[in-house]
C-alpha atoms as a PDB file:
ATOM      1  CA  UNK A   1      26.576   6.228  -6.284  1.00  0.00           C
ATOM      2  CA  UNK A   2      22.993   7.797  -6.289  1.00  0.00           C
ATOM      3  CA  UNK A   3      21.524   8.300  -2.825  1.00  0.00           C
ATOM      4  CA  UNK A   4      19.306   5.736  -2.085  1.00  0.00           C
ATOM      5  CA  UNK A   5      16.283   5.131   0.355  1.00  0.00           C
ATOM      6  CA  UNK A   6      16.068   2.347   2.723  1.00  0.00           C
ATOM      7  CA  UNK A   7      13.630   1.480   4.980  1.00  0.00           C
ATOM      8  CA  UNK A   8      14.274  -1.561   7.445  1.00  0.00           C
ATOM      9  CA  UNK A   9      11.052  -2.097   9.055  1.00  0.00           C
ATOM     10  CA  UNK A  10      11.738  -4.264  12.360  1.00  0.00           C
ATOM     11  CA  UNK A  11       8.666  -4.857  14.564  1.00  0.00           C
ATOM     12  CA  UNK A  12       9.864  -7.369  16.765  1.00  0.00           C
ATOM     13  CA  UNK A  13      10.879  -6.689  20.211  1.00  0.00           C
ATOM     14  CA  UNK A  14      13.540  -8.527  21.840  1.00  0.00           C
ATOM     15  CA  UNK A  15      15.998 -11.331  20.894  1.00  0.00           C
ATOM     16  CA  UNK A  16      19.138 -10.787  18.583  1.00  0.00           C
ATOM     17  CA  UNK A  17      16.134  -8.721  16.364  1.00  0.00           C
ATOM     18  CA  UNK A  18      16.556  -5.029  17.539  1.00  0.00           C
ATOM     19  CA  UNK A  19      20.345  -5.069  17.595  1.00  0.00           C
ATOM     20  CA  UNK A  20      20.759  -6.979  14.228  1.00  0.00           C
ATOM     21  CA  UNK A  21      18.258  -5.052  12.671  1.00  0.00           C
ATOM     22  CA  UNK A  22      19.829  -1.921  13.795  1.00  0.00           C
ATOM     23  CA  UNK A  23      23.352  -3.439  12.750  1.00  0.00           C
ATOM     24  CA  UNK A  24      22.302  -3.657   9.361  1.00  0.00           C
ATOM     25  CA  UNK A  25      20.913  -0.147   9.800  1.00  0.00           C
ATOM     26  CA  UNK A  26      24.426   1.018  10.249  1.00  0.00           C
ATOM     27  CA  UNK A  27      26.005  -0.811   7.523  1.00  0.00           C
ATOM     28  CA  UNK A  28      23.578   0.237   4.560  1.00  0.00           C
ATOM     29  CA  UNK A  29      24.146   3.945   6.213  1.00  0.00           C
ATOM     30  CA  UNK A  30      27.896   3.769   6.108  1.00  0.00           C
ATOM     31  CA  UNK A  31      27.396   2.418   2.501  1.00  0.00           C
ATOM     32  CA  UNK A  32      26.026   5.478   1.441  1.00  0.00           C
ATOM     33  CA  UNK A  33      22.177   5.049   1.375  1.00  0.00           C
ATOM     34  CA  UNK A  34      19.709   7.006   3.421  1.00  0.00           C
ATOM     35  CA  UNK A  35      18.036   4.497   5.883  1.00  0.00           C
ATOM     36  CA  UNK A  36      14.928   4.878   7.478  1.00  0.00           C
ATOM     37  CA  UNK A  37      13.359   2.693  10.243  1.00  0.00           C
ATOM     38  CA  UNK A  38       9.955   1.704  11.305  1.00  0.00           C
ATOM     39  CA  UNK A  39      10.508  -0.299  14.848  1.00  0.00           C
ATOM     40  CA  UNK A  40       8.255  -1.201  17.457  1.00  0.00           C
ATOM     41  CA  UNK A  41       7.659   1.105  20.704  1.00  0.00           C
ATOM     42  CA  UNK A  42       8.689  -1.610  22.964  1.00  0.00           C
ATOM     43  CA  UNK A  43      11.863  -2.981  21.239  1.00  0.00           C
ATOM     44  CA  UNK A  44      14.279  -3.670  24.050  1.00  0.00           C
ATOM     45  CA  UNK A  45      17.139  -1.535  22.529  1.00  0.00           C
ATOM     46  CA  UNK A  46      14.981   1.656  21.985  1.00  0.00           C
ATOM     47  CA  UNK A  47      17.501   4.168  23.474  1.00  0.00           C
ATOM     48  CA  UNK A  48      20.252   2.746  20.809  1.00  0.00           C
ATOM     49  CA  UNK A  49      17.522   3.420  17.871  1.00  0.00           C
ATOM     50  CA  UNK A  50      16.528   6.554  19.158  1.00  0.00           C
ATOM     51  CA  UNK A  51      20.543   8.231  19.324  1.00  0.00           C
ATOM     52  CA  UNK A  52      21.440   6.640  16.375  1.00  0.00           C
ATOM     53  CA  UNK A  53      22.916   9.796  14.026  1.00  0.00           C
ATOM     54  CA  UNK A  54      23.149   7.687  10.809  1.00  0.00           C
ATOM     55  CA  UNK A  55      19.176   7.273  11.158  1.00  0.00           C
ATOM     56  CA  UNK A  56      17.572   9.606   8.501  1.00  0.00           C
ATOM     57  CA  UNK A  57      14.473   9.044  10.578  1.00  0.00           C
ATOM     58  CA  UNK A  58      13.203   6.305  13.115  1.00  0.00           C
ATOM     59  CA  UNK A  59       9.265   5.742  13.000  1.00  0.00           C
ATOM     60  CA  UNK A  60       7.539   4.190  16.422  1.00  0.00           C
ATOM     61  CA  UNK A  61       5.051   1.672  15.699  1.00  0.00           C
ATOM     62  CA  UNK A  62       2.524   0.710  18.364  1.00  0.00           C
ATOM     63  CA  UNK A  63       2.496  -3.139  18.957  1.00  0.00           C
ATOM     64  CA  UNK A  64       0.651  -5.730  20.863  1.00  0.00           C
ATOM     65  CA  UNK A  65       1.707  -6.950  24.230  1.00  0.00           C
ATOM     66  CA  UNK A  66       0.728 -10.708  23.514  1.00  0.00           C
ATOM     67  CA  UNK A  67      -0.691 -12.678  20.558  1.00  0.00           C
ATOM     68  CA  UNK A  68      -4.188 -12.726  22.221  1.00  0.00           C
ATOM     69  CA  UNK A  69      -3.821  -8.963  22.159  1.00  0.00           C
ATOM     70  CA  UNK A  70      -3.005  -9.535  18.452  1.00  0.00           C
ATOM     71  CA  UNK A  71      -5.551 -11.340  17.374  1.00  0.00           C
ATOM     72  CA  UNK A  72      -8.429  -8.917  19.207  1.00  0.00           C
ATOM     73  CA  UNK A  73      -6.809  -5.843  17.840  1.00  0.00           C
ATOM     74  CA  UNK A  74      -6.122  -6.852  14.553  1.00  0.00           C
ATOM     75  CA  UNK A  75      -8.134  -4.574  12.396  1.00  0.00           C
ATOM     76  CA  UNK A  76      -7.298  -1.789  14.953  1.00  0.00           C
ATOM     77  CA  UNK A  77      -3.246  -2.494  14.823  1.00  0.00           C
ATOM     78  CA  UNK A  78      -3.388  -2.843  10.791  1.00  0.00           C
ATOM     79  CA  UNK A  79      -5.473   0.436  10.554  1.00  0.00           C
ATOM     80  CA  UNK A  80      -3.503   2.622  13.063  1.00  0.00           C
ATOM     81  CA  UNK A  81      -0.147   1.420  11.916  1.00  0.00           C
ATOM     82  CA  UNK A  82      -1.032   2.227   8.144  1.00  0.00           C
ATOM     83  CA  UNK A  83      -1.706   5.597   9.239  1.00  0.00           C
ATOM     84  CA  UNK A  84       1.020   6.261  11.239  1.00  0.00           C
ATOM     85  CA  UNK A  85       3.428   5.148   8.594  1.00  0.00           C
ATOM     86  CA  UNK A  86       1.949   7.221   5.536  1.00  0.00           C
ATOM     87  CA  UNK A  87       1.847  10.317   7.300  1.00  0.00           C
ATOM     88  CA  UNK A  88       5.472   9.742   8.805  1.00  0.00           C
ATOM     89  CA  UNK A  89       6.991   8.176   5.826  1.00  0.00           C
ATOM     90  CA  UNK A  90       4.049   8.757   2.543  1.00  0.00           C
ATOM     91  CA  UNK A  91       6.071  11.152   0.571  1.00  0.00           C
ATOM     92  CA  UNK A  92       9.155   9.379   0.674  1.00  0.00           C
ATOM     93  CA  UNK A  93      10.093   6.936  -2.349  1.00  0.00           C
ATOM     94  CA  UNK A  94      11.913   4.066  -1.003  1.00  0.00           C
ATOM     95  CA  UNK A  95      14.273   2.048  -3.493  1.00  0.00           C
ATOM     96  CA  UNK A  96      13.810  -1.049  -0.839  1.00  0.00           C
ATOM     97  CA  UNK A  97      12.305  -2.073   2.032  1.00  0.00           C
ATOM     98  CA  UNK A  98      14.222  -4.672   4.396  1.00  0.00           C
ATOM     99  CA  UNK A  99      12.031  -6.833   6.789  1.00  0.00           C
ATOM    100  CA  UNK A 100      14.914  -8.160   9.077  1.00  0.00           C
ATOM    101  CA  UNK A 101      12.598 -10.592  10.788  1.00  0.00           C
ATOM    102  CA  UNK A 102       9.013 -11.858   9.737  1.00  0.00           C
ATOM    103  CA  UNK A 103       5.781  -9.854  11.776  1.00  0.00           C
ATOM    104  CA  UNK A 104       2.262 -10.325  10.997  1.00  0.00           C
ATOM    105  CA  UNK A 105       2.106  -6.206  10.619  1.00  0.00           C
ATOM    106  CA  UNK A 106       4.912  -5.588   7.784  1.00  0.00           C
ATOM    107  CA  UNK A 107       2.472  -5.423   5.267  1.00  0.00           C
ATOM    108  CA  UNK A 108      -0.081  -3.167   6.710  1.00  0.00           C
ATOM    109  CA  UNK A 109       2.864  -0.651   7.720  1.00  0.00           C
ATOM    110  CA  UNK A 110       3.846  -0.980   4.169  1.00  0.00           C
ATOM    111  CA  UNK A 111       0.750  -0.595   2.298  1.00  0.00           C
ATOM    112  CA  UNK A 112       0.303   3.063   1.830  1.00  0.00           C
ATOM    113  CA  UNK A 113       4.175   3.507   1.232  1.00  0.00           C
ATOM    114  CA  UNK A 114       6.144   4.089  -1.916  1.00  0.00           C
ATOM    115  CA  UNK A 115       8.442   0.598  -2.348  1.00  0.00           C
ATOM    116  CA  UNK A 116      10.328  -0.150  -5.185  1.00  0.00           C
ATOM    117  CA  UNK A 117      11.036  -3.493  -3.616  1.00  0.00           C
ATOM    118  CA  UNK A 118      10.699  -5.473  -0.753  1.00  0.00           C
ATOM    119  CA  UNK A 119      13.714  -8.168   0.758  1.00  0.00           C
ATOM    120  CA  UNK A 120      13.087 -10.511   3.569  1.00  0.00           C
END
């Protein structure tokens, strides 16, 4: 099987989120394909993300602390986060992109990357 690059780009923060999303992580790496992560800084589970060896790489993505912090940032969050993922992650090609759970700043993380295709 050619080696294949994943990127599961979680941005949520707590719930069944982090450890799914880092479940499925784990399966597409034991699968054979080269997975890549873009998660939030405050996920609750950061520790597990951080030691996890199958990781190629794991990418920490500011985030607001409420939706009123959100919505006052917005421009701010879709600029820096852009940034921060193209010069982490710009000259990688990924095959797919998995968003595990929907997040208003998926597609501004996204943006400047190289995606064959995208899977909620």
């Amino acid at each position: 099987m050619k080696n294949k690059n994943i990127l599961i780009d979680y941005l949520g923060t707590d719930g069944s989120g982090p450890v799914f999303s880092l479940e499925m992580a784990k399966g597409l790496a034991s699968n054979g394909y080269s997975v890549y992560a873009v998660i939030s800084e405050n996920v609750d589970n950061l520790n597990d993300w951080e030691s996890a060896a199958f990781l190629k790489k794991v990418v920490l993505m500011p985030t607001h602390s409420s939706k009123k912090e959100l919505l006052l940032k917005w421009y701010k969050f879709g600029l820096y986060v852009g940034f921060i993922a193209k010069k982490e992650l710009g000259n990688i090609t990924f095959d797919c992109v998995v968003r595990t759970f929907p997040h208003p700043m998926l597609n501004a993380v996204e943006r400047f990357l190289h995606i064959g295709k995208n899977v909620t």
